[in-house]
Structure formats: C-alpha cells, structure tokens
Protein backbone atom coordinates (compact mmCIF):
# COMPACT_ATOMS: atom_id res chain seq x y z
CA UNK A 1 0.00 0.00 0.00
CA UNK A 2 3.03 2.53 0.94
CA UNK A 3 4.67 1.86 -2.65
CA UNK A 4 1.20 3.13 -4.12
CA UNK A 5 1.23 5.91 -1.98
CA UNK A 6 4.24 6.93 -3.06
CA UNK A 7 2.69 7.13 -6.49
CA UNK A 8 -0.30 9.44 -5.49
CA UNK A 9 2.48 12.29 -4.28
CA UNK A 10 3.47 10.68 -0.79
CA UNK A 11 6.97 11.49 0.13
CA UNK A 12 8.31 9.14 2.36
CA UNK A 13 8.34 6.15 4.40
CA UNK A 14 8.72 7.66 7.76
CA UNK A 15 4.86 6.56 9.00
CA UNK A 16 5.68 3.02 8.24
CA UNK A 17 8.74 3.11 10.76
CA UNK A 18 6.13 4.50 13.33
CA UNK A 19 3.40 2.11 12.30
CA UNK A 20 5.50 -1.00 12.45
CA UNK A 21 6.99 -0.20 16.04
CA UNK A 22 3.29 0.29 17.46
CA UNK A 23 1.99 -2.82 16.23
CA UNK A 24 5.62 -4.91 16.82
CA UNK A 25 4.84 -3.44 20.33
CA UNK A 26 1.40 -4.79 20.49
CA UNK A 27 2.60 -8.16 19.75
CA UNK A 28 2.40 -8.69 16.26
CA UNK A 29 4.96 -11.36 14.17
CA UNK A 30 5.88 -9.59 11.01
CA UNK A 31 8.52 -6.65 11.15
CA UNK A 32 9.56 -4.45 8.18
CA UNK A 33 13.35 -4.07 8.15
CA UNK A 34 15.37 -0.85 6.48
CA UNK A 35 16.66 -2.69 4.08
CA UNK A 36 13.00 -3.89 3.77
CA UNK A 37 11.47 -0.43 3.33
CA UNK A 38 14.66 0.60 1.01
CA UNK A 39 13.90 -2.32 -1.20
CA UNK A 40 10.48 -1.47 -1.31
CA UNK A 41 11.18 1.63 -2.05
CA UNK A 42 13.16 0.99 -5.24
CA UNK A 43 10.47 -1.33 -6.58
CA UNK A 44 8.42 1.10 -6.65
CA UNK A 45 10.43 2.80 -8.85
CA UNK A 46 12.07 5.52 -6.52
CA UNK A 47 15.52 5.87 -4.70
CA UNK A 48 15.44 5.57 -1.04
CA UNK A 49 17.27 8.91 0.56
CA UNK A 50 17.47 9.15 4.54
CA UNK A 51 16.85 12.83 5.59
CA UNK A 52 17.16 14.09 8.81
CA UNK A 53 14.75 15.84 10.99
CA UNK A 54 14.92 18.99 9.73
CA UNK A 55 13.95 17.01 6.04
CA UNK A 56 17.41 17.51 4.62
CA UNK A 57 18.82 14.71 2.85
CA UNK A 58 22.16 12.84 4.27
CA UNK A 59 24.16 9.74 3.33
CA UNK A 60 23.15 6.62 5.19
CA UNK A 61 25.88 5.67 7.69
CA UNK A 62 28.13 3.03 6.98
CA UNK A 63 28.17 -0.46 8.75
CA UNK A 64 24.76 0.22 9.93
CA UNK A 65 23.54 -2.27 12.01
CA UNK A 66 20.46 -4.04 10.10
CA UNK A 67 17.57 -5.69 12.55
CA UNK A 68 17.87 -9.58 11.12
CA UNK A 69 14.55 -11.31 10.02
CA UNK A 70 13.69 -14.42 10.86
CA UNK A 71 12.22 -16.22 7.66
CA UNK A 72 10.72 -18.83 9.30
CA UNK A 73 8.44 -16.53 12.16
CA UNK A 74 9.05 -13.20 10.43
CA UNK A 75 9.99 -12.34 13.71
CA UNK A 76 12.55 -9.47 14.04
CA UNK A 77 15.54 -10.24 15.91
C-alpha cells in the first residue's frame, strides 16, 4: 500500500517506521526491516534517501547495524 502511496504524491516512508513499532509493540509477528522499506522503495520505482529531521537529505551511515529477520516466524531479531 506505501509503494502506491508513493505514487499518489506521498513522500516518504517515515509513517511506516512509526506504524510497524506500534503494532511490533502490540505483539504482532511480522517486522519491516530498512533494508526492507529501502527495497520497497526501489520497486516502486524511486531511490530511497534518509533525511534528517529537519527534512534535509544525508548519506546513510556506513556499517549500519540491520535488525535480522527471521524467515521462518518473520519475527525481528
């Protein structure tokens, strides 16, 4: 649903980070990694580019730690 969004003028992915912690919190299996949403991103047709909170753009740090999914659960480690 975000990647269609992103077609109808939406700019970003950030709700989806908010989403997925509330309803990780409230106990569901399924977690959507960075590399998840960045991937999602790009087949959608767009480049992923992290901004900070002031909405300027900046590079993505390197060796960032990814969450690892398990495939079996989809459980977030």
């Amino acid at each position: 649903m975000a990647q269609v969004c992103l077609h109808a003028g939406a700019n970003d992915f950030g709700s989806i980070m908010i989403e997925e912690n509330v309803v990780s919190a409230a106990g569901a299996a399924f977690r959507f990694t960075a590399d998840g949403i960045q991937q999602a991103i790009r087949d959608a047709g767009y480049t992923p580019q992290l901004r900070n909170q002031q909405y300027e753009f900046r590079d993505v740090p390197r060796n960032i730690l990814q969450q690892e999914l398990n495939r079996e659960s989809m459980i977030v480690d």
